[in-house]
PDB file of N, CA and C in Angstrom:
ATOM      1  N   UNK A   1     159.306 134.595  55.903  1.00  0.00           N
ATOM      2  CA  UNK A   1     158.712 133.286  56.037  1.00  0.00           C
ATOM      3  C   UNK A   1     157.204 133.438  56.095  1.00  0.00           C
ATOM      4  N   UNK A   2     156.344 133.226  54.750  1.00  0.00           N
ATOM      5  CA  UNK A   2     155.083 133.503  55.138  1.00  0.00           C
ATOM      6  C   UNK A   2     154.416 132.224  55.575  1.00  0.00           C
ATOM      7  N   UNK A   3     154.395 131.278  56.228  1.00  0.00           N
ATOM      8  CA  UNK A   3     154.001 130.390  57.269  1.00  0.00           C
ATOM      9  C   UNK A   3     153.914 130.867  58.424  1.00  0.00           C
ATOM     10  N   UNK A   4     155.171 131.669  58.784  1.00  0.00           N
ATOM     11  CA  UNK A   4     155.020 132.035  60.396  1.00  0.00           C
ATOM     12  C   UNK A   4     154.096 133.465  59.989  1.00  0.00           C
ATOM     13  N   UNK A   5     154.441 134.509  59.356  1.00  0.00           N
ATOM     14  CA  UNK A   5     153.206 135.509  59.482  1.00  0.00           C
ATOM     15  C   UNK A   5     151.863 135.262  59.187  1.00  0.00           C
ATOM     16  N   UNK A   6     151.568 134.296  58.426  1.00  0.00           N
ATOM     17  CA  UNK A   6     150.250 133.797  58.165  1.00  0.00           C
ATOM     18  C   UNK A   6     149.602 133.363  59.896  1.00  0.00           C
ATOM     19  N   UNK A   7     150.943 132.339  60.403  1.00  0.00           N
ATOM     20  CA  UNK A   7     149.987 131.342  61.549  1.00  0.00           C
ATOM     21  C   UNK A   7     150.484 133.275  62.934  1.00  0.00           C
ATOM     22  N   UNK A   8     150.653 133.938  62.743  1.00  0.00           N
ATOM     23  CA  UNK A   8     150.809 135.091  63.186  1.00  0.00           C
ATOM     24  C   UNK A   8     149.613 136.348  63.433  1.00  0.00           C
ATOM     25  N   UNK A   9     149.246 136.134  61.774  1.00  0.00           N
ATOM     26  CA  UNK A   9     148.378 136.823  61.637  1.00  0.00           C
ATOM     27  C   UNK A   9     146.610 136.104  61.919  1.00  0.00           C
ATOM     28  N   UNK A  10     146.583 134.938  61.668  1.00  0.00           N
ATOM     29  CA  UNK A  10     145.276 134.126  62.093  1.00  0.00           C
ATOM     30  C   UNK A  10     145.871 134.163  63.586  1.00  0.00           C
ATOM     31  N   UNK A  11     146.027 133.996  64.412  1.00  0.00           N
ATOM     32  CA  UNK A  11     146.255 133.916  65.542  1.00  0.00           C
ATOM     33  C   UNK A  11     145.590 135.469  66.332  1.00  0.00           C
ATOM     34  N   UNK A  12     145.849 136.332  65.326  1.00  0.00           N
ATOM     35  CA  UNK A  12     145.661 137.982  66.025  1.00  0.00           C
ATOM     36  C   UNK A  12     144.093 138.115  65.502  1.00  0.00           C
ATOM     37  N   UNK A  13     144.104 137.541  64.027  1.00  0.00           N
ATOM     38  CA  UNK A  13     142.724 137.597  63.989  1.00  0.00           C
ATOM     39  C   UNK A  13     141.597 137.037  64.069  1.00  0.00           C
ATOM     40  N   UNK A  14     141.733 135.712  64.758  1.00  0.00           N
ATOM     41  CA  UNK A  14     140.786 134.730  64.953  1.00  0.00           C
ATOM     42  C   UNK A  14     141.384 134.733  66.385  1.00  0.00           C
ATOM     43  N   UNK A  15     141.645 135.375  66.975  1.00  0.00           N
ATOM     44  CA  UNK A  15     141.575 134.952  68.676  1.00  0.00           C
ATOM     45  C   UNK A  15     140.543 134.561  69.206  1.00  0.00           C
ATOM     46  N   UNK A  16     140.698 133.415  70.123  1.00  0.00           N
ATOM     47  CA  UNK A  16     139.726 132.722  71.013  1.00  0.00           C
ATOM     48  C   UNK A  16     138.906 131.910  69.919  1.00  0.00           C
ATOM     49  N   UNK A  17     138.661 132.205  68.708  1.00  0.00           N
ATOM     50  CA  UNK A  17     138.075 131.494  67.379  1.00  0.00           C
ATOM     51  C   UNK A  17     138.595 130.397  67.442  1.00  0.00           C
ATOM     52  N   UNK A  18     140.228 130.934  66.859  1.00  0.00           N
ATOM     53  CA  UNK A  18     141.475 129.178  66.569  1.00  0.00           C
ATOM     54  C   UNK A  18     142.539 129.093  67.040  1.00  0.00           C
ATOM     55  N   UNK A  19     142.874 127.661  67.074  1.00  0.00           N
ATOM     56  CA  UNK A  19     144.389 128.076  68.123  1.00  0.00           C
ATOM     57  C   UNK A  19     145.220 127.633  67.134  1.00  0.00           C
ATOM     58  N   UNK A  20     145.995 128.624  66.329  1.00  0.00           N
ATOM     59  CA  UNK A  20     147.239 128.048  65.036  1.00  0.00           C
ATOM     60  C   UNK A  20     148.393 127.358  65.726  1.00  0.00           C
ATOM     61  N   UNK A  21     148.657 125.847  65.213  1.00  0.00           N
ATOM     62  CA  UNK A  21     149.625 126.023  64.766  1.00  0.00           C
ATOM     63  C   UNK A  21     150.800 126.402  64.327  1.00  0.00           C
ATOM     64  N   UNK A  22     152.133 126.908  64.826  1.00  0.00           N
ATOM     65  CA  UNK A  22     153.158 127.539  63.986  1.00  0.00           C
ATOM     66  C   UNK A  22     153.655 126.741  63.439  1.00  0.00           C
ATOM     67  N   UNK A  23     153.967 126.302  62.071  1.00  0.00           N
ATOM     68  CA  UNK A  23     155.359 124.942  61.503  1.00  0.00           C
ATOM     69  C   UNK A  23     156.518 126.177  61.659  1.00  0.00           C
ATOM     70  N   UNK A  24     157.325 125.106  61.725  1.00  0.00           N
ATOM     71  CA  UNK A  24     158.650 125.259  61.548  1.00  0.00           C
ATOM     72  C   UNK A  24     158.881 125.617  59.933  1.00  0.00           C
ATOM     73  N   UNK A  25     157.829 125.284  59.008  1.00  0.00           N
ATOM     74  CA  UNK A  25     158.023 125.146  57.138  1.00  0.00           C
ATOM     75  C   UNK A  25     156.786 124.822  57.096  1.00  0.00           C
ATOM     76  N   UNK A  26     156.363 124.492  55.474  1.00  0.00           N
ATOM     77  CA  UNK A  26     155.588 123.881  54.789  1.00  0.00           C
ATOM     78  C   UNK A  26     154.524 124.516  54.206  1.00  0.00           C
ATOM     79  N   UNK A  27     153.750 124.230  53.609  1.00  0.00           N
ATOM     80  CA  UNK A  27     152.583 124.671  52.677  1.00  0.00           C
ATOM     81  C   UNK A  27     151.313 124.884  53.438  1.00  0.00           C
ATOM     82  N   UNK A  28     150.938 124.596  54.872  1.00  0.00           N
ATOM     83  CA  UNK A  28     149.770 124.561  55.024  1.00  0.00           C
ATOM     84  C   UNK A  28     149.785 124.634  56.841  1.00  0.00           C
ATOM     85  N   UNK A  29     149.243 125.177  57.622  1.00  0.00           N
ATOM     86  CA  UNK A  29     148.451 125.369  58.650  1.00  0.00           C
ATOM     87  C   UNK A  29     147.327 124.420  59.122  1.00  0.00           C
ATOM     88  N   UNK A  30     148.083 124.134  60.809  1.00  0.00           N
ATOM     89  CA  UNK A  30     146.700 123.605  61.275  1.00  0.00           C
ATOM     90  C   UNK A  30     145.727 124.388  62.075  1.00  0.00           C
ATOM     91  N   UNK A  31     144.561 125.057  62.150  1.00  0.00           N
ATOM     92  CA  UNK A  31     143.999 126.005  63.034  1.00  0.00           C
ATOM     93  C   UNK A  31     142.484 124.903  63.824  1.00  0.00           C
ATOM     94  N   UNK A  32     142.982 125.082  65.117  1.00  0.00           N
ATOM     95  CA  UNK A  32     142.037 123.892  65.622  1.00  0.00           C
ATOM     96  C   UNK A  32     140.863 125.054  66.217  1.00  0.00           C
ATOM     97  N   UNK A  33     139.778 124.457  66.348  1.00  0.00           N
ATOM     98  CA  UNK A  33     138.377 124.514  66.766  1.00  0.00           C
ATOM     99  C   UNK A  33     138.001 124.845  67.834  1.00  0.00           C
ATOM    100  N   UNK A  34     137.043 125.559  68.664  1.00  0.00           N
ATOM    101  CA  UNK A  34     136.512 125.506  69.772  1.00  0.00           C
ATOM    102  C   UNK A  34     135.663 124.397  69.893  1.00  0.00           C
ATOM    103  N   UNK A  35     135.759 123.941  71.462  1.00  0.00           N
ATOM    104  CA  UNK A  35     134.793 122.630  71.533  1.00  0.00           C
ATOM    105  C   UNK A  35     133.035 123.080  71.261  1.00  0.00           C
ATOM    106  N   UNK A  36     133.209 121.956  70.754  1.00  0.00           N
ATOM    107  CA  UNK A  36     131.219 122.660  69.690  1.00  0.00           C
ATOM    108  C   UNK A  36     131.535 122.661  68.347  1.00  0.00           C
ATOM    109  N   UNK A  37     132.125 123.366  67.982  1.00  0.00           N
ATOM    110  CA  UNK A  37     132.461 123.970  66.505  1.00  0.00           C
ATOM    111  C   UNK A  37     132.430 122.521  65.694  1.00  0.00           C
ATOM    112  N   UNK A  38     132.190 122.451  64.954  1.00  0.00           N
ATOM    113  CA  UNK A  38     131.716 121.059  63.594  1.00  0.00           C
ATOM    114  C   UNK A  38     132.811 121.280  62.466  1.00  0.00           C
ATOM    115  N   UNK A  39     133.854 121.019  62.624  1.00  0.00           N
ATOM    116  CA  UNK A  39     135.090 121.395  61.521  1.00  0.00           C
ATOM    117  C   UNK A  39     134.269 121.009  59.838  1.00  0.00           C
ATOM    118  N   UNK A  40     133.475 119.734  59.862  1.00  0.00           N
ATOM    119  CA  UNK A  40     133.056 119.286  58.306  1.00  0.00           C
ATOM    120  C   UNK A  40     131.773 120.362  57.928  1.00  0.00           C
ATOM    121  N   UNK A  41     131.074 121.108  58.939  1.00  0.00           N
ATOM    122  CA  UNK A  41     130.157 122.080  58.742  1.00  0.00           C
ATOM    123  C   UNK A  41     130.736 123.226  58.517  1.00  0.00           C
ATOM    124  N   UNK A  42     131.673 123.644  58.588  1.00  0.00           N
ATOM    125  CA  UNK A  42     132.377 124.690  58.327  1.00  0.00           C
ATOM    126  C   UNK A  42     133.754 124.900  57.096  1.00  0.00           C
ATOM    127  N   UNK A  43     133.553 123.389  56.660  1.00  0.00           N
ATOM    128  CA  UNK A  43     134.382 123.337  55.496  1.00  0.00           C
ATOM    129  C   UNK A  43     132.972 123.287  54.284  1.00  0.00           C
ATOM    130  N   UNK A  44     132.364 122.895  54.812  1.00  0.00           N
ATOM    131  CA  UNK A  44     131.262 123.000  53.125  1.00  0.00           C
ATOM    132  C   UNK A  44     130.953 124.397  53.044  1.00  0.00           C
ATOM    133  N   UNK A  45     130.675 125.449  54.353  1.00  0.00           N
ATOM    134  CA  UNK A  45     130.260 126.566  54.149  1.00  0.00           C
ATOM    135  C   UNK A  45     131.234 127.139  53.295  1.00  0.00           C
ATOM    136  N   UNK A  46     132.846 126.444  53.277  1.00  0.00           N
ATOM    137  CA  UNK A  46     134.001 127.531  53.320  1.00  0.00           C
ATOM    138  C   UNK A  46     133.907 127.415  51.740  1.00  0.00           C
ATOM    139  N   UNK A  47     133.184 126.260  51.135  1.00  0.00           N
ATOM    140  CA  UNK A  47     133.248 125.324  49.770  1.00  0.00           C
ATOM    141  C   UNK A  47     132.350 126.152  49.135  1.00  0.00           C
ATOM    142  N   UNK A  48     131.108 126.655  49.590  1.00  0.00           N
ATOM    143  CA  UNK A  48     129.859 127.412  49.296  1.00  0.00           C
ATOM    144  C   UNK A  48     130.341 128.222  48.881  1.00  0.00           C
ATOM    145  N   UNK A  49     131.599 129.058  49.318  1.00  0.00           N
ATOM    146  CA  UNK A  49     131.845 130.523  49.314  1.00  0.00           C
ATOM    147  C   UNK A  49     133.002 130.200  48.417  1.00  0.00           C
ATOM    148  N   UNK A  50     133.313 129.156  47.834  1.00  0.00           N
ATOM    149  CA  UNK A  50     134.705 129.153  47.076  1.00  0.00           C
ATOM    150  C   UNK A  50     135.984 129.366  47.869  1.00  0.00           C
ATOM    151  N   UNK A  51     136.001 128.669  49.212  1.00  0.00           N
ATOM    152  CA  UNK A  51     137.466 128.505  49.663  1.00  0.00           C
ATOM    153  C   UNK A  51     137.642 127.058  50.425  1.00  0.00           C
ATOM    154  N   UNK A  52     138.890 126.755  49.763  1.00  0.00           N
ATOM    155  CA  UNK A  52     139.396 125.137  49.851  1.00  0.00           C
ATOM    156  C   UNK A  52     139.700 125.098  51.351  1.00  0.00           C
ATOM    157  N   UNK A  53     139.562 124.178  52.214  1.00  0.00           N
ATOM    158  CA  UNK A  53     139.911 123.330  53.457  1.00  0.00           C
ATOM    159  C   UNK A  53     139.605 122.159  53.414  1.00  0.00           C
ATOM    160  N   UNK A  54     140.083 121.343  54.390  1.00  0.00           N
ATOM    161  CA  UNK A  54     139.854 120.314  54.716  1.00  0.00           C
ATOM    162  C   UNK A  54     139.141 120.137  56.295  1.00  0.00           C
ATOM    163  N   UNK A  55     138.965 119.409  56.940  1.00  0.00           N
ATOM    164  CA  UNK A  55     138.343 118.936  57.582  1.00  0.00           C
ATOM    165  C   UNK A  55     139.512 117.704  58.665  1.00  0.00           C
ATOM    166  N   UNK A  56     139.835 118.481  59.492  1.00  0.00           N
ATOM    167  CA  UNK A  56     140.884 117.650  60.663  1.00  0.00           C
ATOM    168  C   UNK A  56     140.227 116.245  60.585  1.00  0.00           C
ATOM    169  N   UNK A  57     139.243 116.455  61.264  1.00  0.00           N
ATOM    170  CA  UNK A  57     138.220 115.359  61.895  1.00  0.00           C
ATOM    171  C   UNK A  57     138.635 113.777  61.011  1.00  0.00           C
ATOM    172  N   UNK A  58     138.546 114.153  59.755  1.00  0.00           N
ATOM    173  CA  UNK A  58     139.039 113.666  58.462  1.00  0.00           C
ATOM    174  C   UNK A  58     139.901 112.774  58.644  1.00  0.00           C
ATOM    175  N   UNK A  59     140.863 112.884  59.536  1.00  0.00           N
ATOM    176  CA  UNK A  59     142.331 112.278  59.229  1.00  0.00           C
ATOM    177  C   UNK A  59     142.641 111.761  60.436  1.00  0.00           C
ATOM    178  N   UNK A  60     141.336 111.397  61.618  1.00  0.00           N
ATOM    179  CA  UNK A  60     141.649 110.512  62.647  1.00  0.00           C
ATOM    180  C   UNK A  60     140.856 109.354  62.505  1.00  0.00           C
ATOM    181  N   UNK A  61     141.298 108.449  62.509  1.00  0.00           N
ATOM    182  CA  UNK A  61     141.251 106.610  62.556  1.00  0.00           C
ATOM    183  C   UNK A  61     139.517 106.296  63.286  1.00  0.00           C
ATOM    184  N   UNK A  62     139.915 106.630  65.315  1.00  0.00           N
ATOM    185  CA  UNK A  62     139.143 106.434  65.808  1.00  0.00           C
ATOM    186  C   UNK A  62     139.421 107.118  67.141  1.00  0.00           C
ATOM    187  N   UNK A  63     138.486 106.850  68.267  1.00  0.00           N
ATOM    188  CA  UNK A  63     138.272 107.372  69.066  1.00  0.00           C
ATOM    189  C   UNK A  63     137.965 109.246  69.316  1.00  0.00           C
ATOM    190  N   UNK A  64     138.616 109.158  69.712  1.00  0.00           N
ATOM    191  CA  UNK A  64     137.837 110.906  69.599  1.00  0.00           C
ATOM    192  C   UNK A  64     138.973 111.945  68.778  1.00  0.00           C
ATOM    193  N   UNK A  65     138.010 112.495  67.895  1.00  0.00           N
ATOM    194  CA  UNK A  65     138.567 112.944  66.859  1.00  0.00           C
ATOM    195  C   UNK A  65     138.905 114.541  67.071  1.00  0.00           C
ATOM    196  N   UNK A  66     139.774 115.046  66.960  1.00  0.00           N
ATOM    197  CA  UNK A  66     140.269 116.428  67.243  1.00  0.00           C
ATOM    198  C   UNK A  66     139.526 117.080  65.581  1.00  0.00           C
ATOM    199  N   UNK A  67     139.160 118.506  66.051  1.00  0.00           N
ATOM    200  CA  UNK A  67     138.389 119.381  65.582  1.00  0.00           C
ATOM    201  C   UNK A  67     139.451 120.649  65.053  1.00  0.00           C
ATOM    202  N   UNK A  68     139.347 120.787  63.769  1.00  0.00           N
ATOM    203  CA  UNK A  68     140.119 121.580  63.358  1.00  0.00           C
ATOM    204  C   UNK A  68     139.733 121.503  61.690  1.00  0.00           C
ATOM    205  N   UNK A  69     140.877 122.771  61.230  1.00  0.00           N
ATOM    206  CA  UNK A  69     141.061 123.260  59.995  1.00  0.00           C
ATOM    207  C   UNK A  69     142.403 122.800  59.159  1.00  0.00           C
ATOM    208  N   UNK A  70     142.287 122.235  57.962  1.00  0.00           N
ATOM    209  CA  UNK A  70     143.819 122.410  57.147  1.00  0.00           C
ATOM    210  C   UNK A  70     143.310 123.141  56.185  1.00  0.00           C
ATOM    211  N   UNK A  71     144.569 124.031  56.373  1.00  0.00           N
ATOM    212  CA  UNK A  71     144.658 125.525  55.411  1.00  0.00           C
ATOM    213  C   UNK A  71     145.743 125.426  54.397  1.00  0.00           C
ATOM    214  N   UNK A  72     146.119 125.071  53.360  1.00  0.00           N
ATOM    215  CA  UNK A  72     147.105 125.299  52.733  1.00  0.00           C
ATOM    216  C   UNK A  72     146.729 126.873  52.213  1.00  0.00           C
ATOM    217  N   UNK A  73     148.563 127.394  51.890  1.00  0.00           N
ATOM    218  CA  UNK A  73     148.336 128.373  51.498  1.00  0.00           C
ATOM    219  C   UNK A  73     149.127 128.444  50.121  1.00  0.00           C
ATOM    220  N   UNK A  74     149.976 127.598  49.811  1.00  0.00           N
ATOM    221  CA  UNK A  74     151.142 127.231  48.820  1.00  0.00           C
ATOM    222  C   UNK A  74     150.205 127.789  47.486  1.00  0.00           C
ATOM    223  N   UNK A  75     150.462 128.761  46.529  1.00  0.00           N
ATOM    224  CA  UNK A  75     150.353 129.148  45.589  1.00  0.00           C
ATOM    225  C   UNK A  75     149.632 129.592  45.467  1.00  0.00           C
ATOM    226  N   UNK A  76     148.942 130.996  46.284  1.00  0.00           N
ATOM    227  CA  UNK A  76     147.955 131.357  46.436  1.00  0.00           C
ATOM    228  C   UNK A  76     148.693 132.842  47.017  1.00  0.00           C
ATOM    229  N   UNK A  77     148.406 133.971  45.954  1.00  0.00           N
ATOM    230  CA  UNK A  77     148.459 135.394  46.376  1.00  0.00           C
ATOM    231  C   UNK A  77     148.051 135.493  47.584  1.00  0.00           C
ATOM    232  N   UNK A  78     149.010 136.899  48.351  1.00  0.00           N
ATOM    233  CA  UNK A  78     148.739 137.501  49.279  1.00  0.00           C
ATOM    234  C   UNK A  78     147.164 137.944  49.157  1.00  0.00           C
ATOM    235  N   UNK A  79     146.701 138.846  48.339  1.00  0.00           N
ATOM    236  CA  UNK A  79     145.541 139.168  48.319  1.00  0.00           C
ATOM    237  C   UNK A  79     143.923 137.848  48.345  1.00  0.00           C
ATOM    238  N   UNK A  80     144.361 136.606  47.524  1.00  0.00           N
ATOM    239  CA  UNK A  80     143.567 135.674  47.682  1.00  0.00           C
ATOM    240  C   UNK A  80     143.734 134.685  48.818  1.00  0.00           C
ATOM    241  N   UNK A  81     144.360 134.888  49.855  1.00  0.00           N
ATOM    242  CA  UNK A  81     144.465 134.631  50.772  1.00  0.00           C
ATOM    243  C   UNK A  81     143.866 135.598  52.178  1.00  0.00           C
ATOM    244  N   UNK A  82     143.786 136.859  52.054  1.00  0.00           N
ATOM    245  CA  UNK A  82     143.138 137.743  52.929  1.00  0.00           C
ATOM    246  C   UNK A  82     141.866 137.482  52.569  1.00  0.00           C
ATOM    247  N   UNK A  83     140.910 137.252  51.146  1.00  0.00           N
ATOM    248  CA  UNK A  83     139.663 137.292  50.618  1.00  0.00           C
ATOM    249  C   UNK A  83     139.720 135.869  51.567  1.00  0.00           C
ATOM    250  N   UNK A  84     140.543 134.596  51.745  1.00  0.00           N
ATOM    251  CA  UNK A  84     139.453 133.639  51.772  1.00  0.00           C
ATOM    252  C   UNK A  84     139.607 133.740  53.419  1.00  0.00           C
ATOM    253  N   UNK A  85     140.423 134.125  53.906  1.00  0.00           N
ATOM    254  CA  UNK A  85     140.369 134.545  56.039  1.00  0.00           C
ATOM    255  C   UNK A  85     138.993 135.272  55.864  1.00  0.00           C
ATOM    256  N   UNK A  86     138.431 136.162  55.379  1.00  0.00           N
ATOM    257  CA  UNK A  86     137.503 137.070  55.298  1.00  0.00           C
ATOM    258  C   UNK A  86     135.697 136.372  55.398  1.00  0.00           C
ATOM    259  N   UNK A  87     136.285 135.234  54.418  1.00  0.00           N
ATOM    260  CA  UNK A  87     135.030 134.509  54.099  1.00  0.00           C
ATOM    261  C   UNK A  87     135.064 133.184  55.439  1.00  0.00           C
ATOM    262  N   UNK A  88     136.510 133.124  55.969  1.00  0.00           N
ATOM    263  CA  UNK A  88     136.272 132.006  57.096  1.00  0.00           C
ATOM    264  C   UNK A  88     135.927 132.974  58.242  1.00  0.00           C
ATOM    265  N   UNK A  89     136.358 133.838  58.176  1.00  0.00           N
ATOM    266  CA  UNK A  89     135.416 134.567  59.066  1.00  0.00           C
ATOM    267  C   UNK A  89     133.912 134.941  59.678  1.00  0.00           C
ATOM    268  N   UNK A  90     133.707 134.921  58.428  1.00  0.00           N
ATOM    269  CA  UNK A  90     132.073 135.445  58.178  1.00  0.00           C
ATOM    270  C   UNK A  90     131.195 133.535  58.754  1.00  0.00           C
ATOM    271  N   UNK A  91     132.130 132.222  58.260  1.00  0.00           N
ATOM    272  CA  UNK A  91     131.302 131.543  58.841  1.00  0.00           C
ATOM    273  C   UNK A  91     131.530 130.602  60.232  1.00  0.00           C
ATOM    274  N   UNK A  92     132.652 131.357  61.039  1.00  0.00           N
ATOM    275  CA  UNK A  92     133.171 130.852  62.049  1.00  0.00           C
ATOM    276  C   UNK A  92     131.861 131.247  63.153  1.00  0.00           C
ATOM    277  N   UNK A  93     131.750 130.099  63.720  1.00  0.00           N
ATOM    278  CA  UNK A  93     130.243 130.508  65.162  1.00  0.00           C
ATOM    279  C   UNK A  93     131.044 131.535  66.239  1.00  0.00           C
ATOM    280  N   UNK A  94     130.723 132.657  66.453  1.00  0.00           N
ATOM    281  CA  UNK A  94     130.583 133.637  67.306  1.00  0.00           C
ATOM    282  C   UNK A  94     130.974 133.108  68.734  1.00  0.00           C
TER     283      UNK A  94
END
């Protein structure tokens, strides 16, 4: 099931970074934010570098908006999937 080793493996390697998500199924991961962190500033960087996300923030109505990442991974090699963790790495705040 590469959903659960994916939200497995971001979990081991973004510790204290993001808090994954496990689905039960599906195509895509939610990995939420530390408070501070700017989810739409960190999706253009991810855009700069040529890797697709979205932007949580995105998909709440009103009031206070939860901070996070959507990751799909659906059709996307093992290997182009380690390159783009690599590059969310490099622009996740310390």
């Amino acid at each position: 099931m590469l959903f659960r080793s994916l939200a497995d493996g971001l979990s081991a390697l973004f510790k204290g970074l993001l808090t994954v998500e496990k689905p039960a199924g599906g195509m895509q991961l939610i990995a939420g934010l530390p408070d501070g962190a700017g989810d739409t500033a960190i999706v253009s960087a991810l855009a700069r570098r040529g890797v697709l996300a979205r932007p949580l923030s995105g998909f709440y109505l009103g009031g206070e908006k939860g901070r996070g990442l959507l990751l799909g991974f659906a059709g996307y090699a093992p290997g182009e999937i380690e390159k783009g963790l690599a590059e969310l790495r490099k622009v996740l705040p310390a």
